[in-house]
Protein backbone atom coordinates (compact mmCIF):
# COMPACT_ATOMS: atom_id res chain seq x y z
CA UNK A 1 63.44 -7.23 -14.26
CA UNK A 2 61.68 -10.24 -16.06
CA UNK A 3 59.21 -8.10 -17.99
CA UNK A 4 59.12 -9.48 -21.74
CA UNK A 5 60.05 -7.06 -24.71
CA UNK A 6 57.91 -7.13 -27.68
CA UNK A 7 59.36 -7.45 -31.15
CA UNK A 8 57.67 -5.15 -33.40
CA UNK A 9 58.04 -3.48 -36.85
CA UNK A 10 57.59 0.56 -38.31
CA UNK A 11 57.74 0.53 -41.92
CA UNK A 12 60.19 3.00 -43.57
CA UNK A 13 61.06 3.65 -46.72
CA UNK A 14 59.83 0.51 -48.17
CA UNK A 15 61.67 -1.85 -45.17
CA UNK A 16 60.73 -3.00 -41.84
CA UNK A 17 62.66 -1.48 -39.22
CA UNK A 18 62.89 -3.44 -35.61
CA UNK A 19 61.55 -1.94 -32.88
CA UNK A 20 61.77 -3.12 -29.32
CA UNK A 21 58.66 -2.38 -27.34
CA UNK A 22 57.97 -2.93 -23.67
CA UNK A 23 54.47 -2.30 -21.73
CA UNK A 24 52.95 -0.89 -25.15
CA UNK A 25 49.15 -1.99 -23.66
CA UNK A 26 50.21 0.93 -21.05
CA UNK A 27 48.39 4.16 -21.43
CA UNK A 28 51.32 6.33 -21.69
CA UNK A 29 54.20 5.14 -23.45
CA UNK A 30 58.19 7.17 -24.10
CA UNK A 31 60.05 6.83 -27.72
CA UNK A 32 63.22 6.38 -26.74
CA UNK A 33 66.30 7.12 -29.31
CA UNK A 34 69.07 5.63 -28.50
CA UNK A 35 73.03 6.81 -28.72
CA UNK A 36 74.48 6.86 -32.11
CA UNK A 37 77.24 4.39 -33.73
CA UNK A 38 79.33 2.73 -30.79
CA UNK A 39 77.76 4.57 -27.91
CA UNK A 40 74.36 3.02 -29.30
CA UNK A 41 76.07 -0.79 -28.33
CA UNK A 42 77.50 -0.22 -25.22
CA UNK A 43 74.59 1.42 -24.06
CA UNK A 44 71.74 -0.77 -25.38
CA UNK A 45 71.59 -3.35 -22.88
CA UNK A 46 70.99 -0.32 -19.90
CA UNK A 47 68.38 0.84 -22.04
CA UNK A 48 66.61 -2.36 -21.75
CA UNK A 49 66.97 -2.57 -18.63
CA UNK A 50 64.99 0.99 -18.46
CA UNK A 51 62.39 -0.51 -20.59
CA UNK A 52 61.73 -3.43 -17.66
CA UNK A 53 61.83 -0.88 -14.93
CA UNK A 54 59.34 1.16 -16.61
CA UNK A 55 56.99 -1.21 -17.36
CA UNK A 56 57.07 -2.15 -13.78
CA UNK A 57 55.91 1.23 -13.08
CA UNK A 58 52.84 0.94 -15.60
CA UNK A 59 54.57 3.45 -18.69
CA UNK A 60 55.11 1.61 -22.05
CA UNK A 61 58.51 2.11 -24.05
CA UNK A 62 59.48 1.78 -27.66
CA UNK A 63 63.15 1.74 -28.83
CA UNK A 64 63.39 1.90 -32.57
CA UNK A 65 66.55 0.58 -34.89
CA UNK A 66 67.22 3.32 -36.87
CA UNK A 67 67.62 3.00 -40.75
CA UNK A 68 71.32 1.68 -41.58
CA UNK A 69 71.52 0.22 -37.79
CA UNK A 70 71.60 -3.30 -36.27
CA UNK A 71 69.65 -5.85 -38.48
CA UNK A 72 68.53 -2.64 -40.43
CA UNK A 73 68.59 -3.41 -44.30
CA UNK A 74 68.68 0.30 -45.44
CA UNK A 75 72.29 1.16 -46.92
CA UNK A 76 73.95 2.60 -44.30
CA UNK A 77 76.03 4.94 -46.03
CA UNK A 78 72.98 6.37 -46.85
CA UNK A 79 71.69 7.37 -43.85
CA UNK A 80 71.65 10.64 -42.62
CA UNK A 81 70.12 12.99 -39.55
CA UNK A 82 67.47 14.09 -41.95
CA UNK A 83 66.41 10.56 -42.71
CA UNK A 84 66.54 9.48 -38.84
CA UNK A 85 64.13 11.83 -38.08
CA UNK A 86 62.09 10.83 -40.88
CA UNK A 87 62.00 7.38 -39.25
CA UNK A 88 61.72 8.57 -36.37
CA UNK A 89 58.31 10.47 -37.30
CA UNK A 90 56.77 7.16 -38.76
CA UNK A 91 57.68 5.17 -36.20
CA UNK A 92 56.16 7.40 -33.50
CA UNK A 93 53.02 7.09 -35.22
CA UNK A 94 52.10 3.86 -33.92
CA UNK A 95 51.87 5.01 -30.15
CA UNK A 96 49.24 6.83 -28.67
CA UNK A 97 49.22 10.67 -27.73
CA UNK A 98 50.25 12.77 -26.03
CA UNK A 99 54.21 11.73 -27.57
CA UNK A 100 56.83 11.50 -24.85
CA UNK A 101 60.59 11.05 -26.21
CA UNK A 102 63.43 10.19 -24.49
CA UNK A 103 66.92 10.79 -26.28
CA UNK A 104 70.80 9.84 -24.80
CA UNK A 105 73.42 11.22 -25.75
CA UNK A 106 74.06 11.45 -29.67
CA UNK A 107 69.79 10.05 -30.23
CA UNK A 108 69.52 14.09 -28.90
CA UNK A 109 70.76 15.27 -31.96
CA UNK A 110 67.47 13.89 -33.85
CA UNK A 111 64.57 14.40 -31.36
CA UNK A 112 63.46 17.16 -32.76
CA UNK A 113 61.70 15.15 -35.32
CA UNK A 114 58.34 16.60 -34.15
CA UNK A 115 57.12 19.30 -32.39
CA UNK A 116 54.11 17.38 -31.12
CA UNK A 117 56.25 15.85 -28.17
CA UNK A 118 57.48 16.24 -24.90
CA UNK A 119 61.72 15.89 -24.49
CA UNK A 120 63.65 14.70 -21.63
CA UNK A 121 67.13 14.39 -22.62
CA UNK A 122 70.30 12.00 -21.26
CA UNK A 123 73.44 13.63 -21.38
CA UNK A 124 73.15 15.22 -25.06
CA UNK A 125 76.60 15.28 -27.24
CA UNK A 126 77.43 17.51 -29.76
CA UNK A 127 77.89 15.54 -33.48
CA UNK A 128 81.03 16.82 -34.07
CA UNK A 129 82.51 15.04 -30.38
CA UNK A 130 81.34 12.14 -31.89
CA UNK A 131 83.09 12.61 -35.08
CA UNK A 132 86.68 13.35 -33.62
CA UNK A 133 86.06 10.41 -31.24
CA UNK A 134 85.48 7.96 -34.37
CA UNK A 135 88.13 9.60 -36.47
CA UNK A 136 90.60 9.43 -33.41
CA UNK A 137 89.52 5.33 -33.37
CA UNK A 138 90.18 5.29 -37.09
CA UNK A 139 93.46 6.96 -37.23
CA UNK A 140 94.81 4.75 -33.71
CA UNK A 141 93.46 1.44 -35.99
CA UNK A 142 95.58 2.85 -38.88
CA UNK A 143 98.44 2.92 -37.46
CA UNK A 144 98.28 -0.38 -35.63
CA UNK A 145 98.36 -1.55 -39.10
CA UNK A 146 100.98 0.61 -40.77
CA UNK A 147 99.21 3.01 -41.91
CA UNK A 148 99.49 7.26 -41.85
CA UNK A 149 96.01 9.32 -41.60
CA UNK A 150 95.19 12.14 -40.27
CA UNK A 151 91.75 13.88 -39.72
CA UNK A 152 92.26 15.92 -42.53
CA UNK A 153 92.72 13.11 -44.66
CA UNK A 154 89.70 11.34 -43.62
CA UNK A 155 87.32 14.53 -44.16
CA UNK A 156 88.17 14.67 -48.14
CA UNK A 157 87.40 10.87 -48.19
CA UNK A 158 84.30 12.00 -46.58
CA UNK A 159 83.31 14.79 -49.16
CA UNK A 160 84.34 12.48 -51.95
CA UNK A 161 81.69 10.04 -51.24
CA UNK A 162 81.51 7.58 -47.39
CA UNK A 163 84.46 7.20 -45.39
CA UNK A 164 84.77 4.18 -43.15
CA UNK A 165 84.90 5.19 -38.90
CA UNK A 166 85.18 2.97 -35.97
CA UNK A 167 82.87 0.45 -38.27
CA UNK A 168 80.75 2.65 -39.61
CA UNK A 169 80.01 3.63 -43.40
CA UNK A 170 79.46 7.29 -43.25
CA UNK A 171 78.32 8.94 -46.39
CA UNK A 172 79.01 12.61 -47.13
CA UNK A 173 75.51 13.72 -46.44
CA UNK A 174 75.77 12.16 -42.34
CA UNK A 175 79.32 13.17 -42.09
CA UNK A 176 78.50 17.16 -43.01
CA UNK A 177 75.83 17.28 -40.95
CA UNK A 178 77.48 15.65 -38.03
CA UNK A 179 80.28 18.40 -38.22
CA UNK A 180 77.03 21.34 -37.52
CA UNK A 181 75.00 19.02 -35.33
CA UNK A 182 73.67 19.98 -31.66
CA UNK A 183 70.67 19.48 -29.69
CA UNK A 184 68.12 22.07 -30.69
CA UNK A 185 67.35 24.54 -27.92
CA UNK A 186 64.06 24.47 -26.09
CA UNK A 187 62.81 25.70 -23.14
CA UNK A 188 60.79 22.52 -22.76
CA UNK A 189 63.39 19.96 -22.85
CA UNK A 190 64.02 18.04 -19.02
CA UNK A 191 67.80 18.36 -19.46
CA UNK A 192 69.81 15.33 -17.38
CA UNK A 193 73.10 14.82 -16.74
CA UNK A 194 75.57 12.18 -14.50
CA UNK A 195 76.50 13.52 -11.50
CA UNK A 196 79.85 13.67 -12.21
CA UNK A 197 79.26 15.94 -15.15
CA UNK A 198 80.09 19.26 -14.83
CA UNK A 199 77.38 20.59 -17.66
CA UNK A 200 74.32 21.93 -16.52
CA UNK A 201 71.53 20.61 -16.21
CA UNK A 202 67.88 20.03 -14.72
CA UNK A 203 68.80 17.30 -12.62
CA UNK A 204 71.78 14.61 -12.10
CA UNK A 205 71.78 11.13 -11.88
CA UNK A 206 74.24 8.61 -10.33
CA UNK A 207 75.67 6.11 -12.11
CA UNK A 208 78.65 5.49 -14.65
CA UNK A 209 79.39 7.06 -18.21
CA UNK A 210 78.90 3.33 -20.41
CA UNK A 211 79.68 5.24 -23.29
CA UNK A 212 83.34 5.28 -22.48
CA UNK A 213 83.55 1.79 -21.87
CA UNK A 214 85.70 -0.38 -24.12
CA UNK A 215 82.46 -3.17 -24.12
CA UNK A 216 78.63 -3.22 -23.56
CA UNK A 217 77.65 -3.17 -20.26
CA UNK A 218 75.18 -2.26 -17.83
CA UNK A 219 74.55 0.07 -14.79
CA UNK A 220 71.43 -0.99 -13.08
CA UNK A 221 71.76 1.78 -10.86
CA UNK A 222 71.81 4.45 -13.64
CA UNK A 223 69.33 2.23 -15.48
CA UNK A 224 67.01 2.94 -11.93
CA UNK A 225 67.67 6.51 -11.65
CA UNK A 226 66.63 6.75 -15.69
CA UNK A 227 63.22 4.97 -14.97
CA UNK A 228 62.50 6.78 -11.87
CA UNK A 229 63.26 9.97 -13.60
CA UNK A 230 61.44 9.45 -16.50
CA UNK A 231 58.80 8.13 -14.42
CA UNK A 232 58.11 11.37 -12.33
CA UNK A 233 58.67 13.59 -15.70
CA UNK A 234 55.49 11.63 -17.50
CA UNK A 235 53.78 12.06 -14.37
CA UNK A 236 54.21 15.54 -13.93
């Protein structure tokens, strides 16, 4: 997997956001949206690894930073669902139709930013799992350090203005709608799931959940299963 990634730009909002991009001379070409908060970094370097595969196969990729992420210079506590998919939208715009999106895990939450687009989903998350699982992190680093808070206590910090969670500045705007958040149904979406997930789905892949890992890492045989996957689905 030796296939170069292209560093590219979407302007939103007055910055330049990165954007990864792989094979983008291909004819067809997936937006994929990756995890949100921690997931995002332990599963990034997989998602390259997709990116390689696929252009291998001849299908062009794009994975976006999204606003108040990575290098990203908008204020992160600022950032919200509504302005992901905002981003989202403008940075689709620079590849070709027809629009093919790819979302893991919490990225599912905000790929319904169009309804110009075909779906395939990875394993989709409701927001508020990923909520408790940050507050949980928060309250655990708390008390390493002396410290008493509870859930409740970190929800009115929320509402009063951005509450700090596993490293992430979460204003009152993300953290509300994270508590309502899920995948929005349609009958379109290619559902997928590990195969060691109970949840239903279209089809199940092998591999290992990286998500739950304590540091980044890879799984080149999920990252195979992924392209292949996606592969057949653009095909179809």
């Amino acid at each position: 997997m030796s296939a170069a990634l292209e560093y590219a730009r979407y302007e939103f909002e007055g910055n330049d956001e990165l954007c990864l991009k792989a094979g983008s001379h291909h004819p067809k070409n997936i937006l994929l949206i990756p995890p949100l908060f921690d997931e995002m970094n332990r599963m990034r370097r997989m998602l390259l690894d997709v990116m390689r595969l696929l252009d291998a196969k001849g299908i062009g990729s794009a994975l976006p930073d999204l606003p108040g992420t990575n290098e990203s210079l908008f204020p992160q506590e600022h950032a919200s669902l509504t302005i992901w998919r905002q981003a989202l939208l403008a940075c689709s715009a620079q590849l070709p139709l027809p629009l093919y999106v790819a979302s893991f895990r919490g990225g599912c939450l905000i790929d319904d930013f169009t309804e110009d687009a075909r779906q395939w989903r990875f394993s989709a998350v409701k927001g508020q799992m990923l909520l408790r699982t940050m507050m949980r992190t928060r309250i655990a680093s708390d008390k390493e350090a002396g410290l008493s808070t509870n859930m409740a206590q970190l929800s009115a910090e929320a509402g009063q203005g951005q509450v700090n969670l596993a490293g992430n500045s979460i204003g009152s705007a993300l953290f509300s709608q994270l508590e309502e958040a899920v995948a929005s149904p349609s009958p379109d979406v290619r559902a997928t799931q590990l195969e060691s997930s109970t949840r239903a789905a279209d089809t199940k892949l092998p591999g290992s959940a990286l998500w739950l890992r304590a540091e980044p890492d890879d799984d080149l045989l999920l990252s195979a299963a992924i392209a292949d996957d996606l592969a057949s689905w653009v095909s179809a």
